[in-house]
PDB file of N, CA and C in Angstrom:
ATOM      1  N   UNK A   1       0.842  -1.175   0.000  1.00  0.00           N
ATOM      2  CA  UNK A   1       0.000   0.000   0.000  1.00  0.00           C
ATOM      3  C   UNK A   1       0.890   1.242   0.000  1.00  0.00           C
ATOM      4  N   UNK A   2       0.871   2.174  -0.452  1.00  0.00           N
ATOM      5  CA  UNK A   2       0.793   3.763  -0.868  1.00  0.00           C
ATOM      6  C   UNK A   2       0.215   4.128  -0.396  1.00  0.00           C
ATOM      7  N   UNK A   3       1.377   5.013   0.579  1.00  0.00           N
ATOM      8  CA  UNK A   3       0.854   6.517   1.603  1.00  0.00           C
ATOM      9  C   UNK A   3       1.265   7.490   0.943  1.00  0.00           C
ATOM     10  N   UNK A   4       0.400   8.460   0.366  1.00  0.00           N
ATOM     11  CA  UNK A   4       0.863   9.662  -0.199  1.00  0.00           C
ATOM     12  C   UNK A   4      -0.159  10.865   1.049  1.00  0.00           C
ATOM     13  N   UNK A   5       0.919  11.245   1.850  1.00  0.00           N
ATOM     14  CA  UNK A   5       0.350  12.492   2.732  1.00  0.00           C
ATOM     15  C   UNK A   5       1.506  13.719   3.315  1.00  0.00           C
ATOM     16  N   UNK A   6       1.177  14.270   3.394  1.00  0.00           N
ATOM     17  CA  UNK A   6       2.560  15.428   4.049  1.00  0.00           C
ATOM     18  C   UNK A   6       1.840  16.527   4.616  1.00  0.00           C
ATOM     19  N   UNK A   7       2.899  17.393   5.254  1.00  0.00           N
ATOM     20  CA  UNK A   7       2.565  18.659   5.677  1.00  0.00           C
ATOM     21  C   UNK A   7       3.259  19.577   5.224  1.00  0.00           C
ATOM     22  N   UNK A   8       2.128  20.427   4.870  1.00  0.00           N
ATOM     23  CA  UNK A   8       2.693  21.989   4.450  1.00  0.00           C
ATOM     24  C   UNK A   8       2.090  23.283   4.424  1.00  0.00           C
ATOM     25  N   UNK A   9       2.528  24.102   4.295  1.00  0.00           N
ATOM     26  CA  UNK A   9       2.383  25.794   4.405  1.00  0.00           C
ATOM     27  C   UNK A   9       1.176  26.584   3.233  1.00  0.00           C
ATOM     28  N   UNK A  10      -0.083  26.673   3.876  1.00  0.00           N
ATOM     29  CA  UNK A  10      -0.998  27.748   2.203  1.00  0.00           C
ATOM     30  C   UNK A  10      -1.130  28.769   2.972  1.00  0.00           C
ATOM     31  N   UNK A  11      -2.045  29.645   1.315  1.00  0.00           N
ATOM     32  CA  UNK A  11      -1.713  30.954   1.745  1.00  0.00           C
ATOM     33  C   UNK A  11      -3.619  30.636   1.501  1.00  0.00           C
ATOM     34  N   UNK A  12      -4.505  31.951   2.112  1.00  0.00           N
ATOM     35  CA  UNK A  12      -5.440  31.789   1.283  1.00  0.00           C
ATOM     36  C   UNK A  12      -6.187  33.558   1.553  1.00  0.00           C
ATOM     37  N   UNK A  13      -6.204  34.187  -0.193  1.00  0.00           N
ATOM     38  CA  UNK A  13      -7.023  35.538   0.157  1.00  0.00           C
ATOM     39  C   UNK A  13      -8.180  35.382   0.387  1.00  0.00           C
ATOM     40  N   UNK A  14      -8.264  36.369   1.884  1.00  0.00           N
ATOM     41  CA  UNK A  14     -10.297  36.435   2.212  1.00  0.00           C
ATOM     42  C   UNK A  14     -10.969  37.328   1.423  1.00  0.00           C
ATOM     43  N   UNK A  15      -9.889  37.737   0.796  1.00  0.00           N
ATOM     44  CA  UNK A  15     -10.991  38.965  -0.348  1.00  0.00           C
ATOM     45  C   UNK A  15     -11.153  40.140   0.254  1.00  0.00           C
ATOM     46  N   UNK A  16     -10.658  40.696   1.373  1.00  0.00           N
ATOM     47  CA  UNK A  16     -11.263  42.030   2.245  1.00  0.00           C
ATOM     48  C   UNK A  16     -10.262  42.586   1.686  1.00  0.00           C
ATOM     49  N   UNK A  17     -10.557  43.906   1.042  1.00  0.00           N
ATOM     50  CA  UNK A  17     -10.197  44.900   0.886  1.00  0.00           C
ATOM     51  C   UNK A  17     -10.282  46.505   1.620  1.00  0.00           C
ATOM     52  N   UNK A  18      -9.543  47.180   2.073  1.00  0.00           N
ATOM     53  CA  UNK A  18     -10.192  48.381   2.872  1.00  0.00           C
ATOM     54  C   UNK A  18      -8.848  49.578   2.640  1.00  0.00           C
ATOM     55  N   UNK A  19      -9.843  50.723   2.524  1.00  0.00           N
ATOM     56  CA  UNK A  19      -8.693  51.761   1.590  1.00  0.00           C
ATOM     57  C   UNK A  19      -8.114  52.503   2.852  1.00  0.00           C
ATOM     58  N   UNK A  20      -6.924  52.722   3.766  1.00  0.00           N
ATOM     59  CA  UNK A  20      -6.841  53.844   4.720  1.00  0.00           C
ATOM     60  C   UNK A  20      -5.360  54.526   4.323  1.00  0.00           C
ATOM     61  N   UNK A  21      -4.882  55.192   5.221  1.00  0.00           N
ATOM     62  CA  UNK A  21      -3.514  55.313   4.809  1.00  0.00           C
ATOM     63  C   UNK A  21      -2.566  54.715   5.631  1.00  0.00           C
ATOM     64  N   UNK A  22      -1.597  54.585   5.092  1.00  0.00           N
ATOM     65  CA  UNK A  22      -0.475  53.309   5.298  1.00  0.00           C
ATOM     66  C   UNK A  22       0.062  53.992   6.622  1.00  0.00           C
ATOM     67  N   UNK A  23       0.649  52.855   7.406  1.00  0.00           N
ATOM     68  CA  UNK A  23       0.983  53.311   8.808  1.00  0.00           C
ATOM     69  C   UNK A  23       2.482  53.153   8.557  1.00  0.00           C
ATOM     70  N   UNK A  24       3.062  52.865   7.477  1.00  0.00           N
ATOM     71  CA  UNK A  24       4.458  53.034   7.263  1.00  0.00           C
ATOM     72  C   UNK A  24       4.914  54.056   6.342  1.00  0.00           C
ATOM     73  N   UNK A  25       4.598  54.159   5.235  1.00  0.00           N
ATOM     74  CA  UNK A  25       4.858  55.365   4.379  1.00  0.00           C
ATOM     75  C   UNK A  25       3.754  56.348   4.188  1.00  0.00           C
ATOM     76  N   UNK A  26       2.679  56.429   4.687  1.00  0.00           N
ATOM     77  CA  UNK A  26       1.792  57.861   5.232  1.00  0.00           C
ATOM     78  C   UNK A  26       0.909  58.295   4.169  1.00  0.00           C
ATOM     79  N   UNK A  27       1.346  57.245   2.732  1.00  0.00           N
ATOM     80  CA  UNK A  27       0.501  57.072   1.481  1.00  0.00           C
ATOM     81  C   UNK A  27      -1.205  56.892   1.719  1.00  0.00           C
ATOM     82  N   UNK A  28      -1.753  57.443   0.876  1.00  0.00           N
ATOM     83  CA  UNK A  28      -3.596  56.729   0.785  1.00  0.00           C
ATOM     84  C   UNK A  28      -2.913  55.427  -0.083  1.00  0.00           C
ATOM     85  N   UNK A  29      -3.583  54.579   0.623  1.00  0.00           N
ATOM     86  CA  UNK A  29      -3.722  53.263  -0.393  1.00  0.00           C
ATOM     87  C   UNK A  29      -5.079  52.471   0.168  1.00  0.00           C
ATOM     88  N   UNK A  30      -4.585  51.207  -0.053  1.00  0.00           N
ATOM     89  CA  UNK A  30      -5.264  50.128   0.180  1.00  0.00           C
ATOM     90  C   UNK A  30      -5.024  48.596   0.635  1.00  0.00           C
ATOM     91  N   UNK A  31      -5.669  47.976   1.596  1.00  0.00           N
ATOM     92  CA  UNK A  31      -4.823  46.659   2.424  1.00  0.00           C
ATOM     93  C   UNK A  31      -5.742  45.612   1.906  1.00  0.00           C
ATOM     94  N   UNK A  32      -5.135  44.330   1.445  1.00  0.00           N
ATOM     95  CA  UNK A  32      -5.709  43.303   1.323  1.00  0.00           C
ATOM     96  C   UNK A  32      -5.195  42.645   2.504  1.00  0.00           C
ATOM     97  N   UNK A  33      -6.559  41.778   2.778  1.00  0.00           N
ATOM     98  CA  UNK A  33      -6.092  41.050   4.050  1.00  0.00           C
ATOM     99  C   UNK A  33      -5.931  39.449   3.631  1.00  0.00           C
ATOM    100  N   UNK A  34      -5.077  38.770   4.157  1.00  0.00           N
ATOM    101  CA  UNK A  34      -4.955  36.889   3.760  1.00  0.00           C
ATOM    102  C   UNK A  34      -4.563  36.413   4.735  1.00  0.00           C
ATOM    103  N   UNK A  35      -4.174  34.862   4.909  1.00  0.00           N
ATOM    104  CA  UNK A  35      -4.163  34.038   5.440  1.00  0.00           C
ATOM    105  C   UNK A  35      -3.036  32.875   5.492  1.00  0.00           C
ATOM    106  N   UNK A  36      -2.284  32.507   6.258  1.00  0.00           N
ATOM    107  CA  UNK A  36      -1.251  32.005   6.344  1.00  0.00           C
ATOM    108  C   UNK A  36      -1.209  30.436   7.346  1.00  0.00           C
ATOM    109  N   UNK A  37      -1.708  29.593   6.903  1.00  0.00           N
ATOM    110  CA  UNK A  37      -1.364  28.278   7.811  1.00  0.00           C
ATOM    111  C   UNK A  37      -1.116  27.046   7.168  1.00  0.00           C
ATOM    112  N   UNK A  38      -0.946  26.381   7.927  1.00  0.00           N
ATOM    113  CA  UNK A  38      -0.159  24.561   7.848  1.00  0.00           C
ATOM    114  C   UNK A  38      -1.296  23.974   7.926  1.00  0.00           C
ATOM    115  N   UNK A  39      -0.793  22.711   6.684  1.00  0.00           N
ATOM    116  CA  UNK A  39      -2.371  22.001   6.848  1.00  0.00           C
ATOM    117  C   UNK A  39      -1.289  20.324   6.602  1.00  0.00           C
ATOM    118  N   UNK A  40      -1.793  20.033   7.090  1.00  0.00           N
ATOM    119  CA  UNK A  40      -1.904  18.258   6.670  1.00  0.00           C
ATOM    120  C   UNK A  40      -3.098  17.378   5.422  1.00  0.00           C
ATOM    121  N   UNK A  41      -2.255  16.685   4.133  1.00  0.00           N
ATOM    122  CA  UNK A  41      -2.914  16.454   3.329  1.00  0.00           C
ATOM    123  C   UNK A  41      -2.696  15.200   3.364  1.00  0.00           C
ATOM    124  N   UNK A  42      -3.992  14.210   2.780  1.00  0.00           N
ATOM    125  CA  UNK A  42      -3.923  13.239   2.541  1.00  0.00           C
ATOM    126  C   UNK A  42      -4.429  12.567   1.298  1.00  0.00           C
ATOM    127  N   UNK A  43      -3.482  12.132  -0.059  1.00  0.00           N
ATOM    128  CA  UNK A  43      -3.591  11.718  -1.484  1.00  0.00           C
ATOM    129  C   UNK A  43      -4.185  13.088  -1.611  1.00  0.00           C
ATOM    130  N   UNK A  44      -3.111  13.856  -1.396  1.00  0.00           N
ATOM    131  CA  UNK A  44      -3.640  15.293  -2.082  1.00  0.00           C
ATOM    132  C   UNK A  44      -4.766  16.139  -1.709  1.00  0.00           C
ATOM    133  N   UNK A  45      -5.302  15.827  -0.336  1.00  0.00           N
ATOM    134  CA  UNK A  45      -6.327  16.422   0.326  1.00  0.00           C
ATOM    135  C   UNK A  45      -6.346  17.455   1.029  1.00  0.00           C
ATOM    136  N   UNK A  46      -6.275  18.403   1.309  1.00  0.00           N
ATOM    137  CA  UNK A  46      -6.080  18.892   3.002  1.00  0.00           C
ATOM    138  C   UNK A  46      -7.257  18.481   3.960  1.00  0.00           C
ATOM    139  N   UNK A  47      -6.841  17.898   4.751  1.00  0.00           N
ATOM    140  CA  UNK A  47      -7.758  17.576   6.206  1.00  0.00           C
ATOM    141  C   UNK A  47      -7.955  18.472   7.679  1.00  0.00           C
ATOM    142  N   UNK A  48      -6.662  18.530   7.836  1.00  0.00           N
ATOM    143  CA  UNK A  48      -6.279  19.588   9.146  1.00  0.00           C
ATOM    144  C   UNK A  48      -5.590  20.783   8.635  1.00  0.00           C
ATOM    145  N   UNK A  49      -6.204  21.770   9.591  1.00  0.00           N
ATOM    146  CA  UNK A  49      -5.358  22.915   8.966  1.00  0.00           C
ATOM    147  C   UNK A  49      -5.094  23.500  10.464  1.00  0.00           C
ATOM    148  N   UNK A  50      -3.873  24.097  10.713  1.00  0.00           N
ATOM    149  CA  UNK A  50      -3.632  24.393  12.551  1.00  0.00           C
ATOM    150  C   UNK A  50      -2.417  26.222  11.933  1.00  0.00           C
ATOM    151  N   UNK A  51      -2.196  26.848  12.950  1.00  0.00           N
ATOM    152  CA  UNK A  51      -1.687  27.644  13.051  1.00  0.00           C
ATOM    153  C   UNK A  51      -2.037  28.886  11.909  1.00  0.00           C
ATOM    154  N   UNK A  52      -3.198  28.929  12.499  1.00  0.00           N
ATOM    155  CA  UNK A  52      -3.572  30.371  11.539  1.00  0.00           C
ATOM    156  C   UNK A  52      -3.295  31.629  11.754  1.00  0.00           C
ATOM    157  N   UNK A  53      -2.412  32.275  10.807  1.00  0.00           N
ATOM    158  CA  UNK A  53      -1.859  34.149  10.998  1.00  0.00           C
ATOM    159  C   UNK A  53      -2.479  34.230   9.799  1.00  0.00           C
ATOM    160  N   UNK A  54      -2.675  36.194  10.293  1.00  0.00           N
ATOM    161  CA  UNK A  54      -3.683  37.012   9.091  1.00  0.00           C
ATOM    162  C   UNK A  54      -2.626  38.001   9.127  1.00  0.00           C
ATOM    163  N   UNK A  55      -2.796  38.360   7.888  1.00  0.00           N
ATOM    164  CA  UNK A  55      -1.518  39.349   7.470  1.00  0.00           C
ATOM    165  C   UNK A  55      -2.532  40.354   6.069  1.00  0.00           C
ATOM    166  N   UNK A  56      -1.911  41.648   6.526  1.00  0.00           N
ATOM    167  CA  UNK A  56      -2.445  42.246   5.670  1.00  0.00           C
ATOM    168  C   UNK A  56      -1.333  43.353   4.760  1.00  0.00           C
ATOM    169  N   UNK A  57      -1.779  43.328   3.553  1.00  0.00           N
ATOM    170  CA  UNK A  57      -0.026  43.920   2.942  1.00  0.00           C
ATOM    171  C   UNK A  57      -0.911  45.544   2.414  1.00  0.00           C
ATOM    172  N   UNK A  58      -0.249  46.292   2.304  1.00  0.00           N
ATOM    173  CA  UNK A  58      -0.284  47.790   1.611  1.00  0.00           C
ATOM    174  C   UNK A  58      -0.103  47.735   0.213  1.00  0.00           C
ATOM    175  N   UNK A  59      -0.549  47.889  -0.532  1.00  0.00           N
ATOM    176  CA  UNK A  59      -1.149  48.558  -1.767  1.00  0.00           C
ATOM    177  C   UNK A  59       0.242  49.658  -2.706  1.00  0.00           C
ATOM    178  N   UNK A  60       0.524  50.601  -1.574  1.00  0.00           N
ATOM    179  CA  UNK A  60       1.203  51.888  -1.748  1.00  0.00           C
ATOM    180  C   UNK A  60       2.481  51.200  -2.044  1.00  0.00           C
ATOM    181  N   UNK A  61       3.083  50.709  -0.551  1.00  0.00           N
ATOM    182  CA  UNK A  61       4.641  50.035  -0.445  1.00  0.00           C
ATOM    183  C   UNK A  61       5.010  48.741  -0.136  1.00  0.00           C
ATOM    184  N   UNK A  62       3.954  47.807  -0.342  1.00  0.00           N
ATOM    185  CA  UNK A  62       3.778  46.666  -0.088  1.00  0.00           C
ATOM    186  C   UNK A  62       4.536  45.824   1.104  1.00  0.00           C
ATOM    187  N   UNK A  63       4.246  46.993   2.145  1.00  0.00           N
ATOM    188  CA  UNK A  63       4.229  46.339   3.369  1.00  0.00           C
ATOM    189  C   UNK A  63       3.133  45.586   4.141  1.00  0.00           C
ATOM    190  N   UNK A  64       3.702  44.604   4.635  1.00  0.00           N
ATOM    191  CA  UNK A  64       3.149  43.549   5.456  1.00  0.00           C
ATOM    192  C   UNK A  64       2.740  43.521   6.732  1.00  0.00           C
ATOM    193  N   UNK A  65       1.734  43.623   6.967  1.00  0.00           N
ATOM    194  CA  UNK A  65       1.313  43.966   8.879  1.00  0.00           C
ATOM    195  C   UNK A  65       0.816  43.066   8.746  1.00  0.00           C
ATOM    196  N   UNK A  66       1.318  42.474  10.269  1.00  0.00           N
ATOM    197  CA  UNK A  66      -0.236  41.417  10.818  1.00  0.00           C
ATOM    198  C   UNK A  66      -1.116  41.773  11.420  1.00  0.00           C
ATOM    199  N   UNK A  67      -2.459  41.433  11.323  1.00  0.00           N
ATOM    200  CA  UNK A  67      -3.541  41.684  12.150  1.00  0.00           C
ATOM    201  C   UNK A  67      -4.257  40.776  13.185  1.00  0.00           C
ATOM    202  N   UNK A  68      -4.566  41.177  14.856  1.00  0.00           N
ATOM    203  CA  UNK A  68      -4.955  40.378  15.556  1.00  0.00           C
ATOM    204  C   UNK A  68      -5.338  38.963  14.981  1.00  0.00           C
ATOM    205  N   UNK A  69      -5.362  38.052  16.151  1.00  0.00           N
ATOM    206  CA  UNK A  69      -6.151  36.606  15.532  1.00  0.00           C
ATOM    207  C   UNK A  69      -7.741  37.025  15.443  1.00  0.00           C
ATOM    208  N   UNK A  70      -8.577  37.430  16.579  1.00  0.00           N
ATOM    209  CA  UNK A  70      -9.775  37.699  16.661  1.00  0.00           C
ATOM    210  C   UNK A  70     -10.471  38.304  15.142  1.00  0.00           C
ATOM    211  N   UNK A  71      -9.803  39.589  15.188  1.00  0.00           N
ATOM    212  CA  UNK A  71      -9.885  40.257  13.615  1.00  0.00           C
ATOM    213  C   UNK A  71      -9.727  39.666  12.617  1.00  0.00           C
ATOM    214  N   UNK A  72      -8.964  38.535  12.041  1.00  0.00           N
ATOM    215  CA  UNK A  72      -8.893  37.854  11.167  1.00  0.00           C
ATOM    216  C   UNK A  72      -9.712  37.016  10.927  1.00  0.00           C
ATOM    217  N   UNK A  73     -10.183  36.523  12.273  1.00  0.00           N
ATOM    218  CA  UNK A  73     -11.280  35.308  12.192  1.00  0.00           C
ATOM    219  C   UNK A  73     -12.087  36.038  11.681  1.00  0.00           C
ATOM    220  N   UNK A  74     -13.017  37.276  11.968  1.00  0.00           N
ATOM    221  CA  UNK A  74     -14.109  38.120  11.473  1.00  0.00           C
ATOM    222  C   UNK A  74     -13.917  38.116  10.344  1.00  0.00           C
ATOM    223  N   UNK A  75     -12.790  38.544   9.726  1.00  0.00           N
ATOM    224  CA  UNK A  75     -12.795  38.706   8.446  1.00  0.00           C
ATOM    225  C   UNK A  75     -12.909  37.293   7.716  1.00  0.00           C
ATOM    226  N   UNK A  76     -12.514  36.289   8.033  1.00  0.00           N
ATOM    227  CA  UNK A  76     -12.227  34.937   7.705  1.00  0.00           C
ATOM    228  C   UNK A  76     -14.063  34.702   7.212  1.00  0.00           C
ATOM    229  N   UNK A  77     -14.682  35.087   8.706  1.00  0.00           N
ATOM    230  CA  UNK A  77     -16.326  34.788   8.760  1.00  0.00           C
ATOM    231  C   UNK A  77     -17.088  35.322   7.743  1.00  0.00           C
ATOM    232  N   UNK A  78     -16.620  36.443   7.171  1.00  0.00           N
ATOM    233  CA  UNK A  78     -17.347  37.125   6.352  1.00  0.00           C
ATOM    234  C   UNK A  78     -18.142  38.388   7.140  1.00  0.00           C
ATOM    235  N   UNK A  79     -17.782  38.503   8.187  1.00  0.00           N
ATOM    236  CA  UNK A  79     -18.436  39.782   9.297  1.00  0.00           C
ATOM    237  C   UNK A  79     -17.570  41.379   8.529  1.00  0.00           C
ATOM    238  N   UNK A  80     -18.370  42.137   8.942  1.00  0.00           N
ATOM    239  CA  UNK A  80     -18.211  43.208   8.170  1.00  0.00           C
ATOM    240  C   UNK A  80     -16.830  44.136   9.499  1.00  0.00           C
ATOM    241  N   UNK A  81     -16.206  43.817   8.935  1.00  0.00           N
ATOM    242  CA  UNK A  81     -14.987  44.709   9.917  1.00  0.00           C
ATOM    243  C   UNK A  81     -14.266  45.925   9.252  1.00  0.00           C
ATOM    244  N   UNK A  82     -13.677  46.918  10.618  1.00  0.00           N
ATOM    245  CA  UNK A  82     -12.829  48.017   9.852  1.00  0.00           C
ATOM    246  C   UNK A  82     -12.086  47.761  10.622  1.00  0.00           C
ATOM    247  N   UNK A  83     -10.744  47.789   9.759  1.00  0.00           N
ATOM    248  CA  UNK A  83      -9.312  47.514  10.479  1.00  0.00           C
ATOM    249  C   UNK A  83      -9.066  49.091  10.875  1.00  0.00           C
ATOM    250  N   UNK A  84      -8.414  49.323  12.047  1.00  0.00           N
ATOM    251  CA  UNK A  84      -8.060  50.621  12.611  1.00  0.00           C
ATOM    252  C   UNK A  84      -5.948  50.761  12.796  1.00  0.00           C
ATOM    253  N   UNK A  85      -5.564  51.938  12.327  1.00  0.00           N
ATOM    254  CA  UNK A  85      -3.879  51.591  12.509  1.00  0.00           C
ATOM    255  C   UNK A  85      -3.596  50.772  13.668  1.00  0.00           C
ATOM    256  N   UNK A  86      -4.578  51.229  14.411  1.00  0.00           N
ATOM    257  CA  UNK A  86      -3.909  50.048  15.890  1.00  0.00           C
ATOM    258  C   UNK A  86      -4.071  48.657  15.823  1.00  0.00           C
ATOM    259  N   UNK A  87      -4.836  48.269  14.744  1.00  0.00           N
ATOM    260  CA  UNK A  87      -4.899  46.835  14.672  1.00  0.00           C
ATOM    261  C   UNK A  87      -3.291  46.300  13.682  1.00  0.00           C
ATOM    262  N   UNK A  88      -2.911  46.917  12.838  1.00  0.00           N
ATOM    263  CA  UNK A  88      -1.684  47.335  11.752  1.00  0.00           C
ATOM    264  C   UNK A  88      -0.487  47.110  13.005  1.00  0.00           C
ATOM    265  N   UNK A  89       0.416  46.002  12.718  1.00  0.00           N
ATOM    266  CA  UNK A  89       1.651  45.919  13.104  1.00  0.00           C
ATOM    267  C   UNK A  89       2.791  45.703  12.347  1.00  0.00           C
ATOM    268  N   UNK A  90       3.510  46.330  12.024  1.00  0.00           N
ATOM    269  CA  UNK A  90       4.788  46.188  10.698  1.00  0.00           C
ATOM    270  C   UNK A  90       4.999  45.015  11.046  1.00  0.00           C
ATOM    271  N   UNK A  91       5.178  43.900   9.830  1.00  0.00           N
ATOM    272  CA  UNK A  91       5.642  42.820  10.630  1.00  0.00           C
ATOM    273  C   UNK A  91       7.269  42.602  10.054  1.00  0.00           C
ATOM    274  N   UNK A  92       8.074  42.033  11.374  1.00  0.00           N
ATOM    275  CA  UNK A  92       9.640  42.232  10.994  1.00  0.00           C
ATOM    276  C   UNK A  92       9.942  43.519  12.066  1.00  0.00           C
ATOM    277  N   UNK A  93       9.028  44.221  13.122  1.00  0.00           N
ATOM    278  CA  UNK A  93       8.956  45.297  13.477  1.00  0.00           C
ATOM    279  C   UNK A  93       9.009  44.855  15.150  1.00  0.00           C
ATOM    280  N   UNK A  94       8.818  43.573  15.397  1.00  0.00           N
ATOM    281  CA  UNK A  94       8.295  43.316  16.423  1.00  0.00           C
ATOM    282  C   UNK A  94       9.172  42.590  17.125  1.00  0.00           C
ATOM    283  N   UNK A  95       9.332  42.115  18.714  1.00  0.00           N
ATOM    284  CA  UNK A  95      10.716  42.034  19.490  1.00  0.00           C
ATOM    285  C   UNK A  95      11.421  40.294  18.845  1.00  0.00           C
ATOM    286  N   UNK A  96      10.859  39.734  18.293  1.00  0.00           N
ATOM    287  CA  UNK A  96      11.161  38.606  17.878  1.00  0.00           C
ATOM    288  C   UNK A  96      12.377  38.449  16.619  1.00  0.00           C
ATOM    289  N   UNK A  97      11.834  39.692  15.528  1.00  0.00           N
ATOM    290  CA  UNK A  97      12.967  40.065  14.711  1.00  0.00           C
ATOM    291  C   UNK A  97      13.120  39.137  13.468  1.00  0.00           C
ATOM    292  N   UNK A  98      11.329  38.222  13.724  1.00  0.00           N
ATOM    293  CA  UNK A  98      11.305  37.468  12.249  1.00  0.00           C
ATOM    294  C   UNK A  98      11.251  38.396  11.063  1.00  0.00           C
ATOM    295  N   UNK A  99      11.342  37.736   9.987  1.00  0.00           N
ATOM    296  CA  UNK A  99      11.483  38.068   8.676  1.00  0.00           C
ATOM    297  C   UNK A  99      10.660  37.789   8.037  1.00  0.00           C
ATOM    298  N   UNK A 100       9.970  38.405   7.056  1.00  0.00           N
ATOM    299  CA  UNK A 100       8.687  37.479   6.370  1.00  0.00           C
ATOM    300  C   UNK A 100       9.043  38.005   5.094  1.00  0.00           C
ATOM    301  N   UNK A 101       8.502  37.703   4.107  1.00  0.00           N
ATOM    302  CA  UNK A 101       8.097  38.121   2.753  1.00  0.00           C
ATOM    303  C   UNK A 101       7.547  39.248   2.570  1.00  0.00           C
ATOM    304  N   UNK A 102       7.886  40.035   1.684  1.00  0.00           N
ATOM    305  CA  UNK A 102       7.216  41.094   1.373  1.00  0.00           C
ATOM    306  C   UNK A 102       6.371  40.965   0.492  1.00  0.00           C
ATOM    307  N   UNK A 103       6.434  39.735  -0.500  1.00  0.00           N
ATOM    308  CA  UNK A 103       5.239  39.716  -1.148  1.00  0.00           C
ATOM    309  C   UNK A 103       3.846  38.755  -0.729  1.00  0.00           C
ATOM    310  N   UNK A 104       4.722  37.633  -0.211  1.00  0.00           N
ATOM    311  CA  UNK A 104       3.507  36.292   0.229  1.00  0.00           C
ATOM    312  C   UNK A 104       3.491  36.546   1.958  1.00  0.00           C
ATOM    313  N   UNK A 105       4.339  37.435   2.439  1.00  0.00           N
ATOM    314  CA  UNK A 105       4.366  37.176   4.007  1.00  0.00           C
ATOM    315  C   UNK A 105       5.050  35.546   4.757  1.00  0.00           C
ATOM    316  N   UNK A 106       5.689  34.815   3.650  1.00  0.00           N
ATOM    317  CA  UNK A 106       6.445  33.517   4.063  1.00  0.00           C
ATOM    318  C   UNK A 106       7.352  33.777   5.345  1.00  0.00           C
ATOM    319  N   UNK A 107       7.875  33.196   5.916  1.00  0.00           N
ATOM    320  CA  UNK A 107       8.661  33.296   7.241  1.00  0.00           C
ATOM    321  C   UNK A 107       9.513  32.703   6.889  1.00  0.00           C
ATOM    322  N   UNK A 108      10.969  33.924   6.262  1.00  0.00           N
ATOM    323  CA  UNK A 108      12.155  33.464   5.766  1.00  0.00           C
ATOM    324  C   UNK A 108      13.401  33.341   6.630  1.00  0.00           C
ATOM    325  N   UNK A 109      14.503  32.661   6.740  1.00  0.00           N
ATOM    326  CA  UNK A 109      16.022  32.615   7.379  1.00  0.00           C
ATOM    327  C   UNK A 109      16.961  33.908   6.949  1.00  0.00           C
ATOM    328  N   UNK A 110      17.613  34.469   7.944  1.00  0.00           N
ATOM    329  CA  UNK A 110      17.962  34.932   7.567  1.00  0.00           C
ATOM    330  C   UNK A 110      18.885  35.388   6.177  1.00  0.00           C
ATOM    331  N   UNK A 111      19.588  33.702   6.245  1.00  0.00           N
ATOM    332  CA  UNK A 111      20.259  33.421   4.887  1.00  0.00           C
ATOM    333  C   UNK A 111      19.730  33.424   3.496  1.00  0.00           C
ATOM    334  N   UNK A 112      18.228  33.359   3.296  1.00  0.00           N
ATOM    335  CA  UNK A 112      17.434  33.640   1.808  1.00  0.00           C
ATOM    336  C   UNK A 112      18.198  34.783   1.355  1.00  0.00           C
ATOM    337  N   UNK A 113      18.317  34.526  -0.176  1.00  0.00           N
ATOM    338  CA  UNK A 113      17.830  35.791  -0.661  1.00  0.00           C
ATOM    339  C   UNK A 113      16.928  35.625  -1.371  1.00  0.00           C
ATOM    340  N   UNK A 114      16.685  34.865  -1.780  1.00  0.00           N
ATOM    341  CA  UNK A 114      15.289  34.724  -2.481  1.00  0.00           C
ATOM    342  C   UNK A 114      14.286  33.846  -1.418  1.00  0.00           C
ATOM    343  N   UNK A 115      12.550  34.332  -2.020  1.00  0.00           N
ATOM    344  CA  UNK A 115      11.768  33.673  -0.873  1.00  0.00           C
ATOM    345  C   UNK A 115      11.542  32.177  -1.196  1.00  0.00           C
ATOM    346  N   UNK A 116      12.060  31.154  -0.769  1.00  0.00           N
ATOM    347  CA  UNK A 116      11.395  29.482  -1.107  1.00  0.00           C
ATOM    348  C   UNK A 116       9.874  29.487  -1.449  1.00  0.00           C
ATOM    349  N   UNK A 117       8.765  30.423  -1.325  1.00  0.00           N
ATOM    350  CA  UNK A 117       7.580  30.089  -1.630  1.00  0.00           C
ATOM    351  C   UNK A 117       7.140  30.980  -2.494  1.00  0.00           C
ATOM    352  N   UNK A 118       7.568  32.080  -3.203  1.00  0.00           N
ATOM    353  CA  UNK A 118       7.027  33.115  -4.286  1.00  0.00           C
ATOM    354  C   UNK A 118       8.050  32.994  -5.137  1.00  0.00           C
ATOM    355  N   UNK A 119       9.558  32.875  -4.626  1.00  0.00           N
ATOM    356  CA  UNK A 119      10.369  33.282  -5.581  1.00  0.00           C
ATOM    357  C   UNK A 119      10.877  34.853  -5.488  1.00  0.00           C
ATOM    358  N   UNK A 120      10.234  35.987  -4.856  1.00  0.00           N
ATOM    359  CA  UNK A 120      10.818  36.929  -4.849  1.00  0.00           C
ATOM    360  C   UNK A 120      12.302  37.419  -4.401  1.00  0.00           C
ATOM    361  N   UNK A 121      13.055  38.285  -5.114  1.00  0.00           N
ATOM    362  CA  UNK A 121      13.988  38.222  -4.525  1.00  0.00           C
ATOM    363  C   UNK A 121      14.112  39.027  -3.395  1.00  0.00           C
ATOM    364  N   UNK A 122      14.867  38.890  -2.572  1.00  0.00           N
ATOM    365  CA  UNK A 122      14.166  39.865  -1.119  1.00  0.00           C
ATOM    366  C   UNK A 122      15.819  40.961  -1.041  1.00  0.00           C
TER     367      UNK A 122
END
């Protein structure tokens, strides 16, 4: 018998869009908000999906903030939310000193220069 199952990393857009101005470069733009977790597949399935972050990128300078878990779930739900700058955290900004993607929000080593999951070069 053939076990074909593994674990790995999706991304998935909730579609929320919301226009304010950027809490890093002071631009009017606009934030899409998405979704970042690990799922376990089986013959190509996903079954479990665990460790969910919401990340929302800028429009203007395509920076990456994360947004609360609570807030994300809303948005996840389809509930009608307004993200406020205080919900907006630069991410890469924060005492931990991870690194993410600037385009997919991936959680890179310091040693990349390019991202393993978009390809961008960073």
């Amino acid at each position: 018998m053939i076990f074909i199952g593994g674990i790995a990393q999706g991304q998935k857009d909730l579609g929320f869009l919301q226009t304010l101005i950027c809490k890093k470069c002071g631009r009017y733009g606009s934030v899409s908000v998405f979704m970042i977790y690990t799922y376990f597949s089986f013959f190509f399935i996903p079954l479990f999906k665990w460790g969910k972050k919401y990340y929302a990128v800028s429009s203007c300078c395509q920076t990456t903030f994360s947004i609360p878990h609570e807030i994300g779930k809303s948005i996840e739900r389809g509930e009608n939310v307004t993200l406020r700058e205080d919900d907006l955290e630069i991410v890469g900004m924060e005492q931990n000193y991870n690194t993410y993607c600037p385009d997919c929000g991936f959680l890179l080593s310091p040693e990349y220069t390019y991202c393993p999951k978009c390809g961008k070069k960073l």
